[in-house]
N, C-alpha and C. Protein backbone atom coordinates (compact mmCIF):
# COMPACT_ATOMS: atom_id res chain seq x y z
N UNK A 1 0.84 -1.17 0.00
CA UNK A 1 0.00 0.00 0.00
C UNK A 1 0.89 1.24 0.00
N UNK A 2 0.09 2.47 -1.14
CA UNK A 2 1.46 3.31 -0.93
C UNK A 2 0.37 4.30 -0.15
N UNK A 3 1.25 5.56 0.93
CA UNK A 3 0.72 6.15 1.46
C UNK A 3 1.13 7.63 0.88
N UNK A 4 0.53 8.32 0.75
CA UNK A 4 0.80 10.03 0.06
C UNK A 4 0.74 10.87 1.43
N UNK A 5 1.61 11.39 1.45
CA UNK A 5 1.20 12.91 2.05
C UNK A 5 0.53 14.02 1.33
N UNK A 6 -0.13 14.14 1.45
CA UNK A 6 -0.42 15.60 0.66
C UNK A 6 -0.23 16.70 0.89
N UNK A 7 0.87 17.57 1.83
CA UNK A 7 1.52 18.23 2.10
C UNK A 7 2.54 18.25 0.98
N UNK A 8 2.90 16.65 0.59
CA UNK A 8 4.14 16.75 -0.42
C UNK A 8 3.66 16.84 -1.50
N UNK A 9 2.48 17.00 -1.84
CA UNK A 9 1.78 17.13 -3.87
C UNK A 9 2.20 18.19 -3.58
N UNK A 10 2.31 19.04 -3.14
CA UNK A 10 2.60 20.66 -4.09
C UNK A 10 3.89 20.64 -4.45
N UNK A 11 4.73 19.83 -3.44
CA UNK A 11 6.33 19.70 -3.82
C UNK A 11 6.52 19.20 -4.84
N UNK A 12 5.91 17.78 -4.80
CA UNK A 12 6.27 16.98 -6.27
C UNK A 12 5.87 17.99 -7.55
N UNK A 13 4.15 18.61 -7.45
CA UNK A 13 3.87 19.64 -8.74
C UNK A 13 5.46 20.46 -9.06
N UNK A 14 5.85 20.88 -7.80
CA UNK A 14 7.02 21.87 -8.07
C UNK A 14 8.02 21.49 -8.42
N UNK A 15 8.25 20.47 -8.01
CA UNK A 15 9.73 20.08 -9.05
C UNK A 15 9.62 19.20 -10.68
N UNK A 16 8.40 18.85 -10.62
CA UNK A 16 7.50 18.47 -11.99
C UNK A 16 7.89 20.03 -12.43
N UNK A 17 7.40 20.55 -12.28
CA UNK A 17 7.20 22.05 -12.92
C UNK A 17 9.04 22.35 -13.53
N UNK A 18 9.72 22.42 -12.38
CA UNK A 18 10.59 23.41 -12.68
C UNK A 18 11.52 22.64 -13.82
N UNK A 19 11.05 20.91 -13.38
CA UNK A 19 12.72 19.79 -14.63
C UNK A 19 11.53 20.35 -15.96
N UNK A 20 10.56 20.31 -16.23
CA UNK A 20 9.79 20.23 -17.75
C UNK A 20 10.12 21.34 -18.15
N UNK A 21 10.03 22.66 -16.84
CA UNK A 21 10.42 23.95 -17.41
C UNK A 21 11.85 23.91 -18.20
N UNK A 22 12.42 23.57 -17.32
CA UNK A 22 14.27 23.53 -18.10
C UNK A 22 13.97 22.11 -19.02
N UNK A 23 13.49 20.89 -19.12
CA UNK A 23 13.40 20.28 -20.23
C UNK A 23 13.01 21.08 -21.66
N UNK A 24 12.10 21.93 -21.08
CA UNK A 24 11.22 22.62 -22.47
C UNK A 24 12.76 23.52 -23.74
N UNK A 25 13.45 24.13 -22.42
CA UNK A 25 15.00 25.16 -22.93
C UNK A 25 15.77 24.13 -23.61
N UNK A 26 15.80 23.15 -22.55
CA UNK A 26 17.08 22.48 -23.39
C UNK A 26 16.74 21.73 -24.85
N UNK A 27 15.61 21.28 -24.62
CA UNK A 27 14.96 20.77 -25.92
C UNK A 27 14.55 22.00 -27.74
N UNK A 28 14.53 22.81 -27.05
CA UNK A 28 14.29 23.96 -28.16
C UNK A 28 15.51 24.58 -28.24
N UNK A 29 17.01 24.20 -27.63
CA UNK A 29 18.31 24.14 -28.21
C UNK A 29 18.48 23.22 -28.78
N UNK A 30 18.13 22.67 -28.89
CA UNK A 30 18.65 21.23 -29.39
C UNK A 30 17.98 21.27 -30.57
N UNK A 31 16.70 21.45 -30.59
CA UNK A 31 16.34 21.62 -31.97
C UNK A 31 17.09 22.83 -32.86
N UNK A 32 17.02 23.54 -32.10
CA UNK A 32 17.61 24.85 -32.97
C UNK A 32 18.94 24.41 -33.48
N UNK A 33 19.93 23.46 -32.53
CA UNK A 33 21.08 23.13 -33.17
C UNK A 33 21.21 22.48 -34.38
N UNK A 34 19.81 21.67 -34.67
CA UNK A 34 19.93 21.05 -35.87
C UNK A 34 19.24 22.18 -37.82
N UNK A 35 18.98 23.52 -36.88
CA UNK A 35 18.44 24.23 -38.12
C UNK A 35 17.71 25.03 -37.63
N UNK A 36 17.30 26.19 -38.26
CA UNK A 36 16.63 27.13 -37.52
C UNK A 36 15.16 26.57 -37.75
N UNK A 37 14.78 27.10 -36.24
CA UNK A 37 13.01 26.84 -35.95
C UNK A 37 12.47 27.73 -35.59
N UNK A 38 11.26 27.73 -35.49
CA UNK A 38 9.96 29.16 -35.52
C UNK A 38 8.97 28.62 -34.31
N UNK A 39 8.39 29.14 -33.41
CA UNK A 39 7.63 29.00 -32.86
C UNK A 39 6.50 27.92 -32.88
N UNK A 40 6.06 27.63 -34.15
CA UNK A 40 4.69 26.65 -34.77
C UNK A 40 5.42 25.83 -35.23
N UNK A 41 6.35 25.49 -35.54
CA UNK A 41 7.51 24.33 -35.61
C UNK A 41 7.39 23.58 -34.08
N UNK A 42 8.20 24.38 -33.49
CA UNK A 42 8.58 24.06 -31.96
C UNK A 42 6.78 23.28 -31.17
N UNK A 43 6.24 24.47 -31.11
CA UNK A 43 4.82 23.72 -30.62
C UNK A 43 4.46 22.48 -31.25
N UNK A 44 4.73 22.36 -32.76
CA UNK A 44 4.23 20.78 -33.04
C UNK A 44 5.34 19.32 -32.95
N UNK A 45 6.06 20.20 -32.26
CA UNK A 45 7.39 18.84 -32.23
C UNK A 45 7.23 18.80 -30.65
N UNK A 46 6.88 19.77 -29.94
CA UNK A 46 6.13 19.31 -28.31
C UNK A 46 4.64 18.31 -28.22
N UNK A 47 4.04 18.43 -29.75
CA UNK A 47 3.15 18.09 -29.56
C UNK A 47 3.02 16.65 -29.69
N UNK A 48 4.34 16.59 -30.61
CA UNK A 48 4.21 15.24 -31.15
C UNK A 48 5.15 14.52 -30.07
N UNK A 49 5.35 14.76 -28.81
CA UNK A 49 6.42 14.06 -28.10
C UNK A 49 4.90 13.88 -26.12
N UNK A 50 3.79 14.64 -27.00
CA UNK A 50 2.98 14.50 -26.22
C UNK A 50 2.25 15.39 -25.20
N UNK A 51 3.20 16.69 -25.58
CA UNK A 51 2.83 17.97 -23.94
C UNK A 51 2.35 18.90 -25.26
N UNK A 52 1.57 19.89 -24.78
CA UNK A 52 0.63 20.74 -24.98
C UNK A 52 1.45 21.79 -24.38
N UNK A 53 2.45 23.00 -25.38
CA UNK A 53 2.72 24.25 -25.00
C UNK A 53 2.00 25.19 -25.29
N UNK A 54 1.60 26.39 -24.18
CA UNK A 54 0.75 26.96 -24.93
C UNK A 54 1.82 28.48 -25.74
N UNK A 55 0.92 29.37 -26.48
CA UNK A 55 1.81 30.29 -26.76
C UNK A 55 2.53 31.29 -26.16
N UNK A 56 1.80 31.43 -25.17
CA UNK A 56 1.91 32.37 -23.90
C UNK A 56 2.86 32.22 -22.94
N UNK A 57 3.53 30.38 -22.97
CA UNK A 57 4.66 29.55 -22.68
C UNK A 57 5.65 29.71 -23.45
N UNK A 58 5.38 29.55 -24.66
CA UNK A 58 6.34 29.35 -25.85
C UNK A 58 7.17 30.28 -25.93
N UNK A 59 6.43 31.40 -26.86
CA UNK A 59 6.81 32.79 -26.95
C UNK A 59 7.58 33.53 -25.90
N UNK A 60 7.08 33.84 -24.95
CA UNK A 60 8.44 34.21 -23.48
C UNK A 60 9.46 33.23 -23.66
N UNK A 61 9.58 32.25 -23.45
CA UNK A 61 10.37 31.20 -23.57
C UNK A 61 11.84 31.43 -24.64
N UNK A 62 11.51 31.80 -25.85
CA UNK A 62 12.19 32.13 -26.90
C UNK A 62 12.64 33.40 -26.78
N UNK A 63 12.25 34.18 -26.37
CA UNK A 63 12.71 35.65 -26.42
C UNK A 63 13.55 35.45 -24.93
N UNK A 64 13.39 34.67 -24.20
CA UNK A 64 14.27 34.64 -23.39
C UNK A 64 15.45 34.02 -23.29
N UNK A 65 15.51 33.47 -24.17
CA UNK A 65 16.83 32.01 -24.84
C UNK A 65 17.39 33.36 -25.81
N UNK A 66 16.88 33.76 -26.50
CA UNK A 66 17.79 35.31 -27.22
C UNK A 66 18.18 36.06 -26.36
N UNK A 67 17.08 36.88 -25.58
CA UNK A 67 17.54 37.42 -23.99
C UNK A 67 18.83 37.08 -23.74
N UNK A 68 19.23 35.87 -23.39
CA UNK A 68 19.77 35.63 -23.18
C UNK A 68 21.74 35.30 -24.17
N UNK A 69 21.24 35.39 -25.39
CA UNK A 69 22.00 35.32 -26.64
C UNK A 69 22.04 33.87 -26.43
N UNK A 70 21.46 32.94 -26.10
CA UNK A 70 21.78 31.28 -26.90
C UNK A 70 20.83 31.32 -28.11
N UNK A 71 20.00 32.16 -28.41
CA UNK A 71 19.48 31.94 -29.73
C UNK A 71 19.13 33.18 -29.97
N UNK A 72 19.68 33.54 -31.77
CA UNK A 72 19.53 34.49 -32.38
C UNK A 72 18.26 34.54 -33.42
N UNK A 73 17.49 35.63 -33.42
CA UNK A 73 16.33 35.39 -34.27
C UNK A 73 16.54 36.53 -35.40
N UNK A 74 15.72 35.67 -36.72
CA UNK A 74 15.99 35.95 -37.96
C UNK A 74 14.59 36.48 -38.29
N UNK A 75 14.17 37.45 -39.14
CA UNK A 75 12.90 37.60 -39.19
C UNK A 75 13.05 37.25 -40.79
N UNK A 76 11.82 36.45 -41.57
CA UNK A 76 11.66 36.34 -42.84
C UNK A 76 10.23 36.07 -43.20
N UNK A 77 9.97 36.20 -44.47
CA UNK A 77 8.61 36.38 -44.90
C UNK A 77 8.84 34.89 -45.49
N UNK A 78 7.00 34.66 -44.67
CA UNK A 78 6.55 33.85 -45.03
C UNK A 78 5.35 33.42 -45.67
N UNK A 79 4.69 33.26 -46.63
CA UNK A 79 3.76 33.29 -47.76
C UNK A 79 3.09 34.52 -47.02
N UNK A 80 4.07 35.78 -47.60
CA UNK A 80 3.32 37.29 -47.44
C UNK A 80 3.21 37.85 -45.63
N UNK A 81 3.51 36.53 -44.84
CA UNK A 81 3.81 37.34 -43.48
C UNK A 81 4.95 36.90 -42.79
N UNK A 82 5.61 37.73 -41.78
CA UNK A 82 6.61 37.79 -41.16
C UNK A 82 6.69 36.38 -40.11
N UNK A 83 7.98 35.97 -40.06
CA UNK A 83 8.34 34.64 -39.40
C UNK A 83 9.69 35.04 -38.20
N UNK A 84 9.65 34.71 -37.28
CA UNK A 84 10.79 34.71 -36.35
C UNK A 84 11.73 33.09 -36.42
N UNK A 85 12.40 33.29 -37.24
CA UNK A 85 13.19 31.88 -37.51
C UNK A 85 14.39 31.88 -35.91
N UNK A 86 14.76 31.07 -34.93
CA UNK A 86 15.48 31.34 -34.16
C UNK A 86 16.60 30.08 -34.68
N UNK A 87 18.25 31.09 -33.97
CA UNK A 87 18.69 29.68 -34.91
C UNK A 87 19.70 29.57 -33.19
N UNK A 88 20.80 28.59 -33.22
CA UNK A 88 21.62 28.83 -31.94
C UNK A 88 22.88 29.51 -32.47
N UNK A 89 23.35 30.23 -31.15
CA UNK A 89 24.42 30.96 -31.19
C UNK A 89 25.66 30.14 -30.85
N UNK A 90 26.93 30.65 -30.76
CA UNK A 90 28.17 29.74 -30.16
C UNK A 90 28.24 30.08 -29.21
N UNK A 91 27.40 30.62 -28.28
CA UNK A 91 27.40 30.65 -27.02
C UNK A 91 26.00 29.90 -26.12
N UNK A 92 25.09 29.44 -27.67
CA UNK A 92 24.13 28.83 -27.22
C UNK A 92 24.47 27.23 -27.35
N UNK A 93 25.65 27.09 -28.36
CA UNK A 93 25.83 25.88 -28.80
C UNK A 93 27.05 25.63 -27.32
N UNK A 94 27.42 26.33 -26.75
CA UNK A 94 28.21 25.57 -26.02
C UNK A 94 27.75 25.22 -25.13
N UNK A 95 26.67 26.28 -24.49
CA UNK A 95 25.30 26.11 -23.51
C UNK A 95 25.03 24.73 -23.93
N UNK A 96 24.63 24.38 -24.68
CA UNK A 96 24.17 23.18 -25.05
C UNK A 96 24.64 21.52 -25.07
N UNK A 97 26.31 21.88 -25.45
CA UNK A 97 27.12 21.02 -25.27
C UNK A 97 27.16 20.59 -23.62
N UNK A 98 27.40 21.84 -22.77
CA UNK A 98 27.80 21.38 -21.38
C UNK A 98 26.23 20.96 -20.32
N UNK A 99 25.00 21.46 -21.55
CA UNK A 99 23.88 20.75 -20.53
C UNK A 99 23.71 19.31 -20.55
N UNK A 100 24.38 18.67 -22.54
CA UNK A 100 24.03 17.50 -22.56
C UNK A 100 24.94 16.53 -21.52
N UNK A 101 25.90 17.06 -21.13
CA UNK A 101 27.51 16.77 -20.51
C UNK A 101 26.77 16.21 -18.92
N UNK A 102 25.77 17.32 -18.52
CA UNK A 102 25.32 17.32 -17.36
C UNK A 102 24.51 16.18 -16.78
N UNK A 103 23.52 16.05 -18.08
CA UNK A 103 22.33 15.69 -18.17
C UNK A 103 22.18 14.28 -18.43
N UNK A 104 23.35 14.42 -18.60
CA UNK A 104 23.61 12.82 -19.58
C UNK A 104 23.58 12.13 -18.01
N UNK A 105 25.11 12.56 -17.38
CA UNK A 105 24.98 11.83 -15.79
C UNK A 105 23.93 11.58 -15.03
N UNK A 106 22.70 13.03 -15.19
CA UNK A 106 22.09 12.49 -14.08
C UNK A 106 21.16 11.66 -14.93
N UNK A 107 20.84 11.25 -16.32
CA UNK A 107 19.68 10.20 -16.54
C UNK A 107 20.47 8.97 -16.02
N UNK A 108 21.88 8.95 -16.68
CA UNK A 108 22.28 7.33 -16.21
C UNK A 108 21.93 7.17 -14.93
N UNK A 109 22.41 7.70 -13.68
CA UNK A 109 22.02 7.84 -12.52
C UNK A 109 20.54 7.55 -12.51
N UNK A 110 20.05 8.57 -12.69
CA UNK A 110 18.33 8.10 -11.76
C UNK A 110 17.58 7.65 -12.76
N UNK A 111 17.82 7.85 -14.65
CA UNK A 111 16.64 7.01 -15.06
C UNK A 111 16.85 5.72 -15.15
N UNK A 112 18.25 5.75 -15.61
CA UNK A 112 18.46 3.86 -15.83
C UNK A 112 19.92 3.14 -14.63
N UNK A 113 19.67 4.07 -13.40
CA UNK A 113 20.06 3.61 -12.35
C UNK A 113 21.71 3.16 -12.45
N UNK A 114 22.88 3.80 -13.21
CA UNK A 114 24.06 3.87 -12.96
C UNK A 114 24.25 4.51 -11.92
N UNK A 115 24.74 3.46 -10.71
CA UNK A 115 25.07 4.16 -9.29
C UNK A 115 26.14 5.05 -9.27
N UNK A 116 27.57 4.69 -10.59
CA UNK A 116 29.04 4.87 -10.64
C UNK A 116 29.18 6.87 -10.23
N UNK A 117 27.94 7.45 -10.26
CA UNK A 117 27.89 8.91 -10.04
C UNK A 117 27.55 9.36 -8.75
N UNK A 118 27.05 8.54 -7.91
CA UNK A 118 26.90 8.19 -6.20
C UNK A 118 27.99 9.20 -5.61
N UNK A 119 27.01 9.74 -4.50
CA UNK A 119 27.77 10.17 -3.88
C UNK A 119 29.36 9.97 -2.77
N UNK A 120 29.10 8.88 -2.82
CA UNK A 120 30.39 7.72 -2.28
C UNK A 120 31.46 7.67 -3.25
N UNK A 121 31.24 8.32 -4.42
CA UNK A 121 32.30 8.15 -5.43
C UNK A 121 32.59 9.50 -5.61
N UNK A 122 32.63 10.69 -4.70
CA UNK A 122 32.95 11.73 -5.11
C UNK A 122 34.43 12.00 -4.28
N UNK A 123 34.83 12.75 -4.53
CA UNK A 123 36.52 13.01 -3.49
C UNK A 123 36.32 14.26 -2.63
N UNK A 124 36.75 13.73 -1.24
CA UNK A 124 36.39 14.18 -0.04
C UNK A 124 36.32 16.14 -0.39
N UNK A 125 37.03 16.72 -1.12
CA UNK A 125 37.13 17.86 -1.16
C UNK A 125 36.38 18.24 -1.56
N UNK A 126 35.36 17.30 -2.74
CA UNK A 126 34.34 17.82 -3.74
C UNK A 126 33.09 18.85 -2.94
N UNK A 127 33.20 20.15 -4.00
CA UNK A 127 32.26 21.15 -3.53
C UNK A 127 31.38 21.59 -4.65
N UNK A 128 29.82 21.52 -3.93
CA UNK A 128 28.86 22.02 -4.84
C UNK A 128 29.31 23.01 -5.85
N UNK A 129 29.03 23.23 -6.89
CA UNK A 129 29.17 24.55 -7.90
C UNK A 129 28.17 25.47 -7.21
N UNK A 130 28.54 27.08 -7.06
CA UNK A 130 28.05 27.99 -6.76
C UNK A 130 26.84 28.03 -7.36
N UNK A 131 26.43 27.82 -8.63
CA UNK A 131 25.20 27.88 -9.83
C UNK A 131 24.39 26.72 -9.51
N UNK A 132 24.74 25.36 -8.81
CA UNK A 132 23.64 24.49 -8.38
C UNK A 132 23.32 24.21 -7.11
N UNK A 133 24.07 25.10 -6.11
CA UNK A 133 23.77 24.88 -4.92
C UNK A 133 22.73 26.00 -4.36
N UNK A 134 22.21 27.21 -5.13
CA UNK A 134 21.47 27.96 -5.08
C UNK A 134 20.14 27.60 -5.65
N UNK A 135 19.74 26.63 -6.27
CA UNK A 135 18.42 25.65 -6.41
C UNK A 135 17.91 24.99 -6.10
């Protein structure tokens, strides 16, 4: 029998929330690395992987990945109206390189259970990074 707290659903919603949030970034680099993409691109390649973005998600989302310069946007006409093509930058592509670097460890770890990243295998000196110990 499993027992729930429900004190802890809002926790679980919240960290549901925040990995899909950063899944959603890293995934719309990744596409962008392979060619530039547009907004209605992006929504139907979320769609087809099963989640429902809305635009109101999307749109901030992208202007904040430029915001940020990992992706540069191109404006071009498209049968008579304007298109925001976003493509990645070399500062988005390296962004990208060192999330897969990251990301990679923790699936082996917790999705398909490689212990070899355990904390027992770290060296006594090892210290959080300033950038993940603030999350």
């Amino acid at each position: 029998m499993i027992y729930i707290n429900i004190g802890s659903m809002d926790l679980r919603k919240q960290i549901f929330q925040a990995f899909w949030q950063g899944m959603v970034k890293l995934l719309a680099l990744h596409q962008a690395s392979m060619g530039p993409i547009y907004g209605g691109r992006l929504s139907k390649y979320f769609r087809s992987l099963g989640y429902e973005i809305s635009p109101g998600t999307l749109y901030p989302m992208l202007h904040s990945l430029e915001k940020a310069n990992l992706l540069q946007c191109r404006i071009k006409i498209f049968k008579g109206r304007a298109r925001k093509y976003y493509e990645l930058t070399s500062e988005g592509r390296d962004c990208l390189e060192a999330l897969r670097q990251e990301v990679s460890g923790i699936v082996r770890e917790v999705i398909l259970g490689d212990l070899s990243g355990t904390m027992e295998n770290l060296p006594l000196d090892c210290t959080i990074p300033r950038n993940l110990a603030s999350h």
